[in-house]
PDB file of N, CA and C in Angstrom:
ATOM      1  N   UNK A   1       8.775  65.121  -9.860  1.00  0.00           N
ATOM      2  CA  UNK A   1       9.693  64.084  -9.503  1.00  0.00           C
ATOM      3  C   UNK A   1       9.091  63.116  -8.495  1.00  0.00           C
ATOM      4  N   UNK A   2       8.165  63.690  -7.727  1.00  0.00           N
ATOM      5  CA  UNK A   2       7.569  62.850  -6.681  1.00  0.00           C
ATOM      6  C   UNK A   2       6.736  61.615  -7.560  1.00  0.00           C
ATOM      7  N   UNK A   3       5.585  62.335  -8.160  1.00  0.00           N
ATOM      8  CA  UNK A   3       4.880  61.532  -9.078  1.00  0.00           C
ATOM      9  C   UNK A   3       5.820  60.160  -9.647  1.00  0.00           C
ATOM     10  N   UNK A   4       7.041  60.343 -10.146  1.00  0.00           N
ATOM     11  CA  UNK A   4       8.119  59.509 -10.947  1.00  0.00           C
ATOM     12  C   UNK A   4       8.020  58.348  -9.839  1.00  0.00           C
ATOM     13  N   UNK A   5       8.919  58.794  -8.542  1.00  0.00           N
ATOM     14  CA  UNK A   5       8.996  57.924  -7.031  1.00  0.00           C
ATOM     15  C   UNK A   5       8.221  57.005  -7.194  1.00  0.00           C
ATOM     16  N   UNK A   6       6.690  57.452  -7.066  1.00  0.00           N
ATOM     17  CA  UNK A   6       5.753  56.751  -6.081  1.00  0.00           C
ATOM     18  C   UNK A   6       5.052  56.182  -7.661  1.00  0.00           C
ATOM     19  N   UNK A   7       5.123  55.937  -8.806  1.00  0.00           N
ATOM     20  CA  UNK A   7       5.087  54.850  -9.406  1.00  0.00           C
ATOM     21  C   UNK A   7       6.477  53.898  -9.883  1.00  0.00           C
ATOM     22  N   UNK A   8       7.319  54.057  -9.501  1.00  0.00           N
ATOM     23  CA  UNK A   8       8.843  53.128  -9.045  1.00  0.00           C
ATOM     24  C   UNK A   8       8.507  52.289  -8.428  1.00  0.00           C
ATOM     25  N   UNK A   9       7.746  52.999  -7.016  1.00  0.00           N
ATOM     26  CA  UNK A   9       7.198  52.278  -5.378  1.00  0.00           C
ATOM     27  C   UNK A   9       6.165  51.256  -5.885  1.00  0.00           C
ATOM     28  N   UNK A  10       5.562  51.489  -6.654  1.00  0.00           N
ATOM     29  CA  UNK A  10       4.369  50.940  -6.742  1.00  0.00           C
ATOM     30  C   UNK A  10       4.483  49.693  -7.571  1.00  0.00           C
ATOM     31  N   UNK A  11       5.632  49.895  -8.754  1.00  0.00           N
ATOM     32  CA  UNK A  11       6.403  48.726  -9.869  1.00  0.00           C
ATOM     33  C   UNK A  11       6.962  47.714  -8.393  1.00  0.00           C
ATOM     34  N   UNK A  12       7.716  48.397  -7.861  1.00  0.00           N
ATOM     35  CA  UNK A  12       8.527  47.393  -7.432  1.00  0.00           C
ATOM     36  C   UNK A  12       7.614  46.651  -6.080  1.00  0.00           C
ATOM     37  N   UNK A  13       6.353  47.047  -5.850  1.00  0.00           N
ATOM     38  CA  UNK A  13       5.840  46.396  -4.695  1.00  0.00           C
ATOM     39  C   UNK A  13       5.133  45.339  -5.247  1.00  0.00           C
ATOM     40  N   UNK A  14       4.683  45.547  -6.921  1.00  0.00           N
ATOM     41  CA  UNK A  14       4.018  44.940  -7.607  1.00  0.00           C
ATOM     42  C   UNK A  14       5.137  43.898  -8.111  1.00  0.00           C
ATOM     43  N   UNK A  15       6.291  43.664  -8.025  1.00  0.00           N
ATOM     44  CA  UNK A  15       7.078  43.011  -8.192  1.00  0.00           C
ATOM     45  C   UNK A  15       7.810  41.843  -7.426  1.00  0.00           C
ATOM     46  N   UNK A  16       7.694  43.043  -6.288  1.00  0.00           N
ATOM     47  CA  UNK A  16       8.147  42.072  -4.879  1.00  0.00           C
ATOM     48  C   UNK A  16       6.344  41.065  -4.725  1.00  0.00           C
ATOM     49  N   UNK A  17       4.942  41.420  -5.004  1.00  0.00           N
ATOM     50  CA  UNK A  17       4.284  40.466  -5.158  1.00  0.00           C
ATOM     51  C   UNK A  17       4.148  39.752  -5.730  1.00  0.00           C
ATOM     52  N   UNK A  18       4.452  39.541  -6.858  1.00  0.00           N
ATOM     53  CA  UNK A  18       4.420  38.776  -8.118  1.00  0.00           C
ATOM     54  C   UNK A  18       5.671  37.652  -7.315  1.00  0.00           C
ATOM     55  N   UNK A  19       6.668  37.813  -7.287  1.00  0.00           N
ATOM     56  CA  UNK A  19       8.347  36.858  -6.709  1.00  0.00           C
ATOM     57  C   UNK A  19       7.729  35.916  -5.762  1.00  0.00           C
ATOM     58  N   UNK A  20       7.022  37.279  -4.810  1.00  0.00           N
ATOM     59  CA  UNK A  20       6.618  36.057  -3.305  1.00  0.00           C
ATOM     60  C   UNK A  20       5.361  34.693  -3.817  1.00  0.00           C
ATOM     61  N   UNK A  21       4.485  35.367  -4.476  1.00  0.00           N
ATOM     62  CA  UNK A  21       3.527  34.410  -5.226  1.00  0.00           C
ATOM     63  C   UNK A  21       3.795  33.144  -6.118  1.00  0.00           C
ATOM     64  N   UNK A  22       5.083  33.546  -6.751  1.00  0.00           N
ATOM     65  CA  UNK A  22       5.941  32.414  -7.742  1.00  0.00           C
ATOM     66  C   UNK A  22       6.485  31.837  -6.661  1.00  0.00           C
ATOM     67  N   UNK A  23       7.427  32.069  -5.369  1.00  0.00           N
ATOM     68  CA  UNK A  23       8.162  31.102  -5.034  1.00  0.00           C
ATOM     69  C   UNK A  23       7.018  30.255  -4.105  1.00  0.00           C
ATOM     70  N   UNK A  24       6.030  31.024  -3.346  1.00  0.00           N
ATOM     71  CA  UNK A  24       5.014  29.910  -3.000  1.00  0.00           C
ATOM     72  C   UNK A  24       4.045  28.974  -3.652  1.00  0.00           C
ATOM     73  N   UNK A  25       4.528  29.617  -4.764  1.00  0.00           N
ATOM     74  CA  UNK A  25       3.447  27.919  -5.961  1.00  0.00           C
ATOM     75  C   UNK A  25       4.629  27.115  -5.939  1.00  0.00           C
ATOM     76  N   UNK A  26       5.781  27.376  -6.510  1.00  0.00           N
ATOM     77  CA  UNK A  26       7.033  26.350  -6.203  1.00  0.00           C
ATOM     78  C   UNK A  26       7.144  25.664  -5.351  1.00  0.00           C
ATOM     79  N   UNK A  27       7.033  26.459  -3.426  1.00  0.00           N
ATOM     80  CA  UNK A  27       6.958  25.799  -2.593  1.00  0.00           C
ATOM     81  C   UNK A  27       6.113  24.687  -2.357  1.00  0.00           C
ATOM     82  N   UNK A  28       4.979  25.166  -2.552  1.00  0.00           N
ATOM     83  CA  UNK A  28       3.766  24.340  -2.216  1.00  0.00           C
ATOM     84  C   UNK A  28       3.812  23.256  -3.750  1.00  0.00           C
ATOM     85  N   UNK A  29       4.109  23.285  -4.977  1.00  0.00           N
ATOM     86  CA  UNK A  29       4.321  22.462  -5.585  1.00  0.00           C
ATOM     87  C   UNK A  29       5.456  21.147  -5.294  1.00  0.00           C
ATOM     88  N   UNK A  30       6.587  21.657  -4.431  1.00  0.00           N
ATOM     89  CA  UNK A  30       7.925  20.639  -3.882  1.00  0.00           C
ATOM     90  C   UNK A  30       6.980  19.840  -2.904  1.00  0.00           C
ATOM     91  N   UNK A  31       5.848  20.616  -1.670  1.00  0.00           N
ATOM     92  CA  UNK A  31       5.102  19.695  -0.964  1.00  0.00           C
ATOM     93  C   UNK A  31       4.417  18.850  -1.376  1.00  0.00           C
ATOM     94  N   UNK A  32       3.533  19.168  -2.257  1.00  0.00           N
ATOM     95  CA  UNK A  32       2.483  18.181  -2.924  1.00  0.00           C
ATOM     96  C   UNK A  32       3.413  17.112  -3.405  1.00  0.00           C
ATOM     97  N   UNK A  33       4.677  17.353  -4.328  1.00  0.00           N
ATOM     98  CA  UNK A  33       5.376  15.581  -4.869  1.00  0.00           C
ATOM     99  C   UNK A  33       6.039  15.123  -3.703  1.00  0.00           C
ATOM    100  N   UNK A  34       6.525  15.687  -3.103  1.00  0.00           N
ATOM    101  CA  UNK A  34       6.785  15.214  -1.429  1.00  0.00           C
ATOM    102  C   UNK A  34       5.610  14.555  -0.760  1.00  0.00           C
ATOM    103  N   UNK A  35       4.626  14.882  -0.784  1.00  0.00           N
ATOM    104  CA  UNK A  35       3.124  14.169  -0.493  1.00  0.00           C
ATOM    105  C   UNK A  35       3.385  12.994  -0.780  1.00  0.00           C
ATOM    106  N   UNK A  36       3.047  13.213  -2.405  1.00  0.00           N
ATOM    107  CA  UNK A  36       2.814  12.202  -3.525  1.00  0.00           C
ATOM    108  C   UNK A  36       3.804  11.152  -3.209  1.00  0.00           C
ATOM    109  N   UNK A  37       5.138  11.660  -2.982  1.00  0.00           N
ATOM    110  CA  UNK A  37       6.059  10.155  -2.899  1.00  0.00           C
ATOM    111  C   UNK A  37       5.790   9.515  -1.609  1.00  0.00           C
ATOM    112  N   UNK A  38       5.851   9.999  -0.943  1.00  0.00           N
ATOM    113  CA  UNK A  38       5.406   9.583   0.870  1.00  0.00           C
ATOM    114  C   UNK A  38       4.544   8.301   0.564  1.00  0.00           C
ATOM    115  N   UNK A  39       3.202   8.889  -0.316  1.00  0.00           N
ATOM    116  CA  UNK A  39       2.042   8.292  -0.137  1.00  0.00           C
ATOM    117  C   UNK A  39       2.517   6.886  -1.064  1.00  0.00           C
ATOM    118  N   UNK A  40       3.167   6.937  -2.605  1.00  0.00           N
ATOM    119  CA  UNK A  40       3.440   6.394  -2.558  1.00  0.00           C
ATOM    120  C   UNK A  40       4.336   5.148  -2.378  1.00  0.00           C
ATOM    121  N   UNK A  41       5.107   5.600  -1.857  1.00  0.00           N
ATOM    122  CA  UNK A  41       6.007   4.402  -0.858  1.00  0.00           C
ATOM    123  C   UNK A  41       4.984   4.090   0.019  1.00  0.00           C
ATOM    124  N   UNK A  42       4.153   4.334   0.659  1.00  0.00           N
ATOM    125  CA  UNK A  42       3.165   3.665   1.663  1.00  0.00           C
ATOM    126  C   UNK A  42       2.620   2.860   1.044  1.00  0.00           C
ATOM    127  N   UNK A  43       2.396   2.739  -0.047  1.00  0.00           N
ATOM    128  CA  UNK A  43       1.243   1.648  -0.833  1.00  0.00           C
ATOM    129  C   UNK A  43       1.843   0.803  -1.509  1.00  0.00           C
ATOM    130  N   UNK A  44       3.712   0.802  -1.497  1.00  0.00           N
ATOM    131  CA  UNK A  44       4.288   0.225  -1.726  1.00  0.00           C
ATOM    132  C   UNK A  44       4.397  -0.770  -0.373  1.00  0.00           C
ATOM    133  N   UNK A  45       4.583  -0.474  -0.061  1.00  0.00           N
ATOM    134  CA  UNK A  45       5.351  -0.886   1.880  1.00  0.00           C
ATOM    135  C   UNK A  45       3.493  -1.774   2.370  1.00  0.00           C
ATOM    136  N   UNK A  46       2.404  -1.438   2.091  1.00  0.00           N
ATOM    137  CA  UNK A  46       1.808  -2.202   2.353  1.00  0.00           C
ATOM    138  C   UNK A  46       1.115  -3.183   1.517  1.00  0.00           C
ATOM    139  N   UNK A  47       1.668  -3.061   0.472  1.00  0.00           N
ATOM    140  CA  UNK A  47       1.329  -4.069  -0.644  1.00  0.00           C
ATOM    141  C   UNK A  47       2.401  -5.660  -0.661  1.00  0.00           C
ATOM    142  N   UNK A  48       3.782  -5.264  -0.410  1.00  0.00           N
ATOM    143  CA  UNK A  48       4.309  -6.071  -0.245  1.00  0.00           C
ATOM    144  C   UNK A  48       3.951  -6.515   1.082  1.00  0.00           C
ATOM    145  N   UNK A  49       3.563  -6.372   1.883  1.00  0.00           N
ATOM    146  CA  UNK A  49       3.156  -6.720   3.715  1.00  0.00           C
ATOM    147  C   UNK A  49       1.927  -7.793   3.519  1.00  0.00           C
ATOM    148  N   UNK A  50       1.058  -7.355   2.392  1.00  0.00           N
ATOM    149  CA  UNK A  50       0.015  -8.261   1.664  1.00  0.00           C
ATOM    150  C   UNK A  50       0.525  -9.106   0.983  1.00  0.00           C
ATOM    151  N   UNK A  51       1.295  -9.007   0.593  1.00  0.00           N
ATOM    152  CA  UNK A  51       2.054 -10.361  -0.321  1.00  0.00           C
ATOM    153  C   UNK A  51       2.371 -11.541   0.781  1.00  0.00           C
ATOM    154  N   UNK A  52       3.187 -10.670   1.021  1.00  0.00           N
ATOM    155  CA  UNK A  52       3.572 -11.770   2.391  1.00  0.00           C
ATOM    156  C   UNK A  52       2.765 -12.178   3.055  1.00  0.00           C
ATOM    157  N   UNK A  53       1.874 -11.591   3.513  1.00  0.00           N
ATOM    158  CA  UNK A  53       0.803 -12.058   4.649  1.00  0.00           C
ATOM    159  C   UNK A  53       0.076 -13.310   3.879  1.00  0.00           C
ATOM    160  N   UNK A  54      -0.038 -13.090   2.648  1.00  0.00           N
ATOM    161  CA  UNK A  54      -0.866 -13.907   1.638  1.00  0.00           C
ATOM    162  C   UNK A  54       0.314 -15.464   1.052  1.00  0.00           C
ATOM    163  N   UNK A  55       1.818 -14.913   1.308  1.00  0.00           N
ATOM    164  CA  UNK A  55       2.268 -16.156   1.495  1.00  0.00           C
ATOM    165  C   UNK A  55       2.469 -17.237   2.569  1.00  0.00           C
ATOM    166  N   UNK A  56       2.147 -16.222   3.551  1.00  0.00           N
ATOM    167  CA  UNK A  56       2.141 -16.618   5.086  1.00  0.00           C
ATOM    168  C   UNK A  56       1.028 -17.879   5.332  1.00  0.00           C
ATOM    169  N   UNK A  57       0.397 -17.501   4.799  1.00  0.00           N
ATOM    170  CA  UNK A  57      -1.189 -18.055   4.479  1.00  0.00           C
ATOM    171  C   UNK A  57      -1.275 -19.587   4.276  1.00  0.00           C
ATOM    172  N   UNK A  58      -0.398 -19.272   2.801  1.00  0.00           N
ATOM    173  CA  UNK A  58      -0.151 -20.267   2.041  1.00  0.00           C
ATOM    174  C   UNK A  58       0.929 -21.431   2.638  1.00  0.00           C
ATOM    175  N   UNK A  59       2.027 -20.774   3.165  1.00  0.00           N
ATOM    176  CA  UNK A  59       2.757 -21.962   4.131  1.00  0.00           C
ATOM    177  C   UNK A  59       2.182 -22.550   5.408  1.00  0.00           C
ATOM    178  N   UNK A  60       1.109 -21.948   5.891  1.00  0.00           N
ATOM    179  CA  UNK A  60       0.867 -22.451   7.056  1.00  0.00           C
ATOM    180  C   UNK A  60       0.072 -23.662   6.643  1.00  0.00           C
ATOM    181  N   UNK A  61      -1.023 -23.483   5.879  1.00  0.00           N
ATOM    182  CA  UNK A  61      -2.065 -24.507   5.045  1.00  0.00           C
ATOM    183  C   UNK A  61      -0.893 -25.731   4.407  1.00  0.00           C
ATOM    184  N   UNK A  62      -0.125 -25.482   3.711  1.00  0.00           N
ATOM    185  CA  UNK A  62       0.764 -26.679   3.190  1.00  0.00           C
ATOM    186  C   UNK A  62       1.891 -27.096   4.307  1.00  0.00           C
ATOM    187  N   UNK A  63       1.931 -26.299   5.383  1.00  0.00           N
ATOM    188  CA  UNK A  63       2.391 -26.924   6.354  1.00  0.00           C
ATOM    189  C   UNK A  63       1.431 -28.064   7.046  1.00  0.00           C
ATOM    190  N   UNK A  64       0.809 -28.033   7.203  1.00  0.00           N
ATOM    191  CA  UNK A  64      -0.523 -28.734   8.093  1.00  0.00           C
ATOM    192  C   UNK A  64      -0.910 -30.133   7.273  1.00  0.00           C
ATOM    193  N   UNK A  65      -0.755 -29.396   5.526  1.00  0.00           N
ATOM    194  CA  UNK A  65      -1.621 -30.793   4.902  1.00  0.00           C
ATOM    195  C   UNK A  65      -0.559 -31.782   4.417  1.00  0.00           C
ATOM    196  N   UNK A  66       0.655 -30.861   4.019  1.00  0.00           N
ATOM    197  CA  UNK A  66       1.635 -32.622   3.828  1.00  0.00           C
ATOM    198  C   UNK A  66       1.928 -33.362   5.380  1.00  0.00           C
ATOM    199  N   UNK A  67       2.233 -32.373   6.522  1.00  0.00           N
ATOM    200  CA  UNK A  67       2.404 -32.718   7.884  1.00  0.00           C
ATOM    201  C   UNK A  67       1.299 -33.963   8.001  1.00  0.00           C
ATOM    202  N   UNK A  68       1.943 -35.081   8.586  1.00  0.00           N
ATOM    203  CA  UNK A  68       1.180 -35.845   8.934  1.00  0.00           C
ATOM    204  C   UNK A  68       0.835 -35.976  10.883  1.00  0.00           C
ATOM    205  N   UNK A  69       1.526 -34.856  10.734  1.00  0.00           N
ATOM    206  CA  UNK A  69       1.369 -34.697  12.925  1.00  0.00           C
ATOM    207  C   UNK A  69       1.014 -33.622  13.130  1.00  0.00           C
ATOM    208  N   UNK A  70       0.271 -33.013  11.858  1.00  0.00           N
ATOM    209  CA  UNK A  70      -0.559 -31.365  12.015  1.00  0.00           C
ATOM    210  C   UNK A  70      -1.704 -31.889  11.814  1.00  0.00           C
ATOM    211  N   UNK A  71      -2.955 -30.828  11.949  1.00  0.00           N
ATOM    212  CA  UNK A  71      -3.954 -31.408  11.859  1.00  0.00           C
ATOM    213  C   UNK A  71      -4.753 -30.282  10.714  1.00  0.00           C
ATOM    214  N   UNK A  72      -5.670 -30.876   9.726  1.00  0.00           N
ATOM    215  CA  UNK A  72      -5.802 -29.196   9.039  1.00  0.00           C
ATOM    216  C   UNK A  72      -7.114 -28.777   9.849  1.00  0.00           C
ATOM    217  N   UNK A  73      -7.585 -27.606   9.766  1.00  0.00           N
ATOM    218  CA  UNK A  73      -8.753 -26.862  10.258  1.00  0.00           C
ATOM    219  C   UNK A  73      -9.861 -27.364   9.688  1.00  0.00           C
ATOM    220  N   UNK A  74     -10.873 -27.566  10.749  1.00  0.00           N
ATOM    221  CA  UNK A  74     -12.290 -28.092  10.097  1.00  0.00           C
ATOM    222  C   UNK A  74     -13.465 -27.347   8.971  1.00  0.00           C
ATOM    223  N   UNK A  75     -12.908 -25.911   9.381  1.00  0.00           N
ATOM    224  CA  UNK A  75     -13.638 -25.094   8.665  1.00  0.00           C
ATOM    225  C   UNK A  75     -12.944 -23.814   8.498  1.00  0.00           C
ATOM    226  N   UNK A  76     -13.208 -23.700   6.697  1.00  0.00           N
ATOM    227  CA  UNK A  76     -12.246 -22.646   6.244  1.00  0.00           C
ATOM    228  C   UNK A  76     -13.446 -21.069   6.240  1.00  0.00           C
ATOM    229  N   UNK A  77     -13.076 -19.974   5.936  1.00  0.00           N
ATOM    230  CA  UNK A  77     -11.217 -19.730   5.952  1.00  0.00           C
ATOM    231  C   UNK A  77     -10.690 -19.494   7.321  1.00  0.00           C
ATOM    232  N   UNK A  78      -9.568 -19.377   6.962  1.00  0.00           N
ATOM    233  CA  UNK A  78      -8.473 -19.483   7.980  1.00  0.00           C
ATOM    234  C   UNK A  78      -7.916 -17.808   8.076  1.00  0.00           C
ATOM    235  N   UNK A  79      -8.092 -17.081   9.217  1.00  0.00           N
ATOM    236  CA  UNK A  79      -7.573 -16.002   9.073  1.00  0.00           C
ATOM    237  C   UNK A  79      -6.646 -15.648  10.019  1.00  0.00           C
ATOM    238  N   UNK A  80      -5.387 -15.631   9.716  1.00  0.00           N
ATOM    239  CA  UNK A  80      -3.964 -15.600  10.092  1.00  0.00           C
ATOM    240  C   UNK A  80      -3.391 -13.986  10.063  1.00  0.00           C
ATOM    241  N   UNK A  81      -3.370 -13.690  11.289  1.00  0.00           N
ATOM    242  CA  UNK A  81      -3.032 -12.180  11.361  1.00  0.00           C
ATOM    243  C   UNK A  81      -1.167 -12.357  11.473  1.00  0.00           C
ATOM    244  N   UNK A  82      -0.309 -11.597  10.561  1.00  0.00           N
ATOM    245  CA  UNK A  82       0.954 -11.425   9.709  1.00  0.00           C
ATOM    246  C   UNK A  82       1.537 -10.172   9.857  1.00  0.00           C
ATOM    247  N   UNK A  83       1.655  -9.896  11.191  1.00  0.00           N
ATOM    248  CA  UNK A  83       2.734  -8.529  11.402  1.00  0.00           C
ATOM    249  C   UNK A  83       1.020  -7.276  11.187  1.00  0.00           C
ATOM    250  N   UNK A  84       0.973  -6.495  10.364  1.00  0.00           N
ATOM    251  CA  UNK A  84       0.052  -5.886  10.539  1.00  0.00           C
ATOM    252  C   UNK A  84      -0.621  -6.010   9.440  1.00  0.00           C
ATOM    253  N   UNK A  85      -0.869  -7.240   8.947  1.00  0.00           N
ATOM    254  CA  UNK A  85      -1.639  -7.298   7.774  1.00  0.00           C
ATOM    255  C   UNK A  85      -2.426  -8.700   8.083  1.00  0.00           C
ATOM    256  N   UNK A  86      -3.043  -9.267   7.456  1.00  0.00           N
ATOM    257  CA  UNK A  86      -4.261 -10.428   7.650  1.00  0.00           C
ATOM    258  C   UNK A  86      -4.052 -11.271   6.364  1.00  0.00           C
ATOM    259  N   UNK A  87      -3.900 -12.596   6.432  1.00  0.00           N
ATOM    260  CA  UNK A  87      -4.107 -13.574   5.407  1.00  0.00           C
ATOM    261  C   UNK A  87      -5.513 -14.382   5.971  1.00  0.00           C
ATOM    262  N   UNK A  88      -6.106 -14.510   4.979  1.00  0.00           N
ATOM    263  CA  UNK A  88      -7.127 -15.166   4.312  1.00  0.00           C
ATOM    264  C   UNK A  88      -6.915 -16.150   3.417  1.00  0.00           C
ATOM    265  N   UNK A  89      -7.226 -17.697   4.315  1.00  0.00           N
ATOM    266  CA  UNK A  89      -6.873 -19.119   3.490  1.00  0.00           C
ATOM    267  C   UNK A  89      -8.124 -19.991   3.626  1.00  0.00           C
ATOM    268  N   UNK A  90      -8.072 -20.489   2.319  1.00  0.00           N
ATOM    269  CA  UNK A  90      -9.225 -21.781   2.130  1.00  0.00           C
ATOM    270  C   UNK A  90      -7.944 -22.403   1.462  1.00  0.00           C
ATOM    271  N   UNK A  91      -9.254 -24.207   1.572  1.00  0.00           N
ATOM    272  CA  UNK A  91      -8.093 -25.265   0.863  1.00  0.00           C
ATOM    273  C   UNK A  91      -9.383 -25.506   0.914  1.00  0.00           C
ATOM    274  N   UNK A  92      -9.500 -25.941  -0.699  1.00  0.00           N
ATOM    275  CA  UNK A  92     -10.970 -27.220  -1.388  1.00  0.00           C
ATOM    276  C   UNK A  92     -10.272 -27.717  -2.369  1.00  0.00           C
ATOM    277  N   UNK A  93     -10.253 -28.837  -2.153  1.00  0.00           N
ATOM    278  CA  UNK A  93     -10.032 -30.545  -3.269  1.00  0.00           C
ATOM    279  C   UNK A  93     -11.266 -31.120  -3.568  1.00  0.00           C
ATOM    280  N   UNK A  94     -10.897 -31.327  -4.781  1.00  0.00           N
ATOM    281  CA  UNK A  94     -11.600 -31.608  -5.625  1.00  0.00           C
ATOM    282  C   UNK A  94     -11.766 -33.386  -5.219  1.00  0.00           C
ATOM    283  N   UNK A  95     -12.894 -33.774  -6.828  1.00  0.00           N
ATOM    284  CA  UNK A  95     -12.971 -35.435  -6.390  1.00  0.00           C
ATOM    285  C   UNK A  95     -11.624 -36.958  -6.859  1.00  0.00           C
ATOM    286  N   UNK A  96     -10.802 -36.141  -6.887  1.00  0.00           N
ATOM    287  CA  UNK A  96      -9.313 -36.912  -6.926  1.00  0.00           C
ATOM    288  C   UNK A  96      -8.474 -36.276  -6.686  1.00  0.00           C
ATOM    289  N   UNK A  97      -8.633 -35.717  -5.643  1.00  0.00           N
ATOM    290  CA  UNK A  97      -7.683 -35.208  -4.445  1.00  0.00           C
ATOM    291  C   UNK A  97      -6.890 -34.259  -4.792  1.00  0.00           C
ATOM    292  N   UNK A  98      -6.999 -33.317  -5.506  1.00  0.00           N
ATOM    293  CA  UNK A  98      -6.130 -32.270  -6.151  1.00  0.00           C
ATOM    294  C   UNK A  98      -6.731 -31.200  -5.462  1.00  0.00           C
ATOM    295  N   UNK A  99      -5.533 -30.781  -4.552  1.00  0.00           N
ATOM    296  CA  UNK A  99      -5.720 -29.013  -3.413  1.00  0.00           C
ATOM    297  C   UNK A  99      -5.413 -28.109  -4.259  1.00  0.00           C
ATOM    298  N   UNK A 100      -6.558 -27.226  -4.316  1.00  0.00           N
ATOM    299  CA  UNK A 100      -6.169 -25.639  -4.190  1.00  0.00           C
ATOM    300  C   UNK A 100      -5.952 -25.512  -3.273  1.00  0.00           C
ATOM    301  N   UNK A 101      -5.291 -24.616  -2.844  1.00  0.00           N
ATOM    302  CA  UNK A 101      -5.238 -23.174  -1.529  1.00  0.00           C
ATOM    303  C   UNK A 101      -5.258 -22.299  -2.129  1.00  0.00           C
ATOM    304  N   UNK A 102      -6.039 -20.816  -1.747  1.00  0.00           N
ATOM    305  CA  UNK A 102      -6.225 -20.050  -2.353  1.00  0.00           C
ATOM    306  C   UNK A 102      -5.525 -18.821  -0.783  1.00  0.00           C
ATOM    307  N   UNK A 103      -4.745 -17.908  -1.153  1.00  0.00           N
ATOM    308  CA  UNK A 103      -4.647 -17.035   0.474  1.00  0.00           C
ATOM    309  C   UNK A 103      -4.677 -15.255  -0.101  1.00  0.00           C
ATOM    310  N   UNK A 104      -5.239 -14.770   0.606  1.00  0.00           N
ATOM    311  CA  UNK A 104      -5.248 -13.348   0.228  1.00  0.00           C
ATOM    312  C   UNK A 104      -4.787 -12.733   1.648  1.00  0.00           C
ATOM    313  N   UNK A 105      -3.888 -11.914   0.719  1.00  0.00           N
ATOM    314  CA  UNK A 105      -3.646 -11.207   2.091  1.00  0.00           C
ATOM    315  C   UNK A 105      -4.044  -9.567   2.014  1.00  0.00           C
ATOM    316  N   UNK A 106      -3.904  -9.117   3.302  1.00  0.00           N
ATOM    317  CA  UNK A 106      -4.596  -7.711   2.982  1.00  0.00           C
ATOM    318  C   UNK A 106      -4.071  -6.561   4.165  1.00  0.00           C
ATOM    319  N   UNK A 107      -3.818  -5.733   3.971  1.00  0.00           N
ATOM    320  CA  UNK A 107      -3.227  -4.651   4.703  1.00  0.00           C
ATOM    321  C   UNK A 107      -3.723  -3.495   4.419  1.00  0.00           C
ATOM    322  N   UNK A 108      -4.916  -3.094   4.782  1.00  0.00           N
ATOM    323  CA  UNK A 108      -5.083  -1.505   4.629  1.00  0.00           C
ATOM    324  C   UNK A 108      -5.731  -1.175   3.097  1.00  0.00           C
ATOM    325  N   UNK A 109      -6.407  -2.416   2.807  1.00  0.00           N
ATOM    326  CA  UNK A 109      -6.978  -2.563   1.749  1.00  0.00           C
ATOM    327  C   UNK A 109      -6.275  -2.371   0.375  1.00  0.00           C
ATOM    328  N   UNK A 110      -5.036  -3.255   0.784  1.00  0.00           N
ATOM    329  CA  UNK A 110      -3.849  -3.122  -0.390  1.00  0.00           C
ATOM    330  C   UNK A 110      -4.230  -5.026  -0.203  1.00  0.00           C
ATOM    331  N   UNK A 111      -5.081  -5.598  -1.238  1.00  0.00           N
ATOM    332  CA  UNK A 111      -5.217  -7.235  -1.418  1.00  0.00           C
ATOM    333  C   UNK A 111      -4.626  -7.576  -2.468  1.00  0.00           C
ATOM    334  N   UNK A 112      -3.754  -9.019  -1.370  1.00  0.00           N
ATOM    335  CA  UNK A 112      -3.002  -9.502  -3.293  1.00  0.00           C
ATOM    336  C   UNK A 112      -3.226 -10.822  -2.690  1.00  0.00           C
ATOM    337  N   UNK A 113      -3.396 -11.594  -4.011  1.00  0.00           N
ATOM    338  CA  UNK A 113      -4.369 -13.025  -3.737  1.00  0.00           C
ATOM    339  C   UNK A 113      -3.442 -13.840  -4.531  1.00  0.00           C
ATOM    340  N   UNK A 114      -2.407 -15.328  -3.500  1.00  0.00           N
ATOM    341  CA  UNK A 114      -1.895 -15.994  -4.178  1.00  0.00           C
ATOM    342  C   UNK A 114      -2.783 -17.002  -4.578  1.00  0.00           C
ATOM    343  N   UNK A 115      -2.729 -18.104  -5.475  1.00  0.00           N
ATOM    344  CA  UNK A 115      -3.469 -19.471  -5.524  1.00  0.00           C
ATOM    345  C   UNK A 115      -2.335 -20.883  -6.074  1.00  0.00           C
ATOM    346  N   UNK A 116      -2.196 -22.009  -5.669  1.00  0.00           N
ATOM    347  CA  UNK A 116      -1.477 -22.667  -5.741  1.00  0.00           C
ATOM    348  C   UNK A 116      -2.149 -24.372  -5.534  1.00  0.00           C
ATOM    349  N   UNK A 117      -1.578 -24.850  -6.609  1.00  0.00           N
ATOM    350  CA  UNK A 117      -2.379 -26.313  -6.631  1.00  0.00           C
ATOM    351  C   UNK A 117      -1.665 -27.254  -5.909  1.00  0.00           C
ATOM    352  N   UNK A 118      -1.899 -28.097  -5.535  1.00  0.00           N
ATOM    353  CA  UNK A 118      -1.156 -29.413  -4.717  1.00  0.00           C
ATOM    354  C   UNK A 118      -1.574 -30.242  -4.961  1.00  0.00           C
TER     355      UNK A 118
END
């Protein structure tokens, strides 16, 4: 009868390991997409921060060049720091006066690059 016991003991320890092993792949599987979303909402959140920074860019330059009581910058680019992200602006016209501006903005190496003619 003893013999019977002590492989019971042995099922059910082998059982109670097997449970604890399944619920920590579960666990640690809920962390990793918990990771995963974190991370990406961050690359959300600094992509749009680049957008902006990169429109930021872009209004300051077409502020300056229709302004006739602004003055534009002698030498491009223009780098305009935007909350915690950086725009990057040039303006080159061509030989009948048609502006690009080109502005990139960039946050954490999330770059989004507007361009716009005038």
């Amino acid at each position: 009868m003893s013999y019977l016991s002590n492989q019971q003991g042995i099922i059910a320890l082998l059982i109670g390991i097997v449970a604890m092993f399944v619920a920590s792949l579960l666990s640690l599987s809920a962390v990793f997409v918990f990771l995963n979303r974190a991370e990406s909402a961050r690359n959300t959140v600094y992509s749009y921060e680049s957008i902006y920074a990169a429109e930021s860019g872009i209004e300051d330059i077409l502020l300056r060049y229709f302004d006739p009581t602004k003055s534009l910058p002698s030498a491009y680019p223009i780098i305009l720091p935007v909350g915690n992200a950086v725009a990057t602006t040039t303006l080159s016209e061509d030989l009948i006066g048609n502006a690009t501006i080109i502005s990139e903005g960039d946050r954490r190496g999330r770059i989004r690059e507007l361009i716009i003619y005038a």
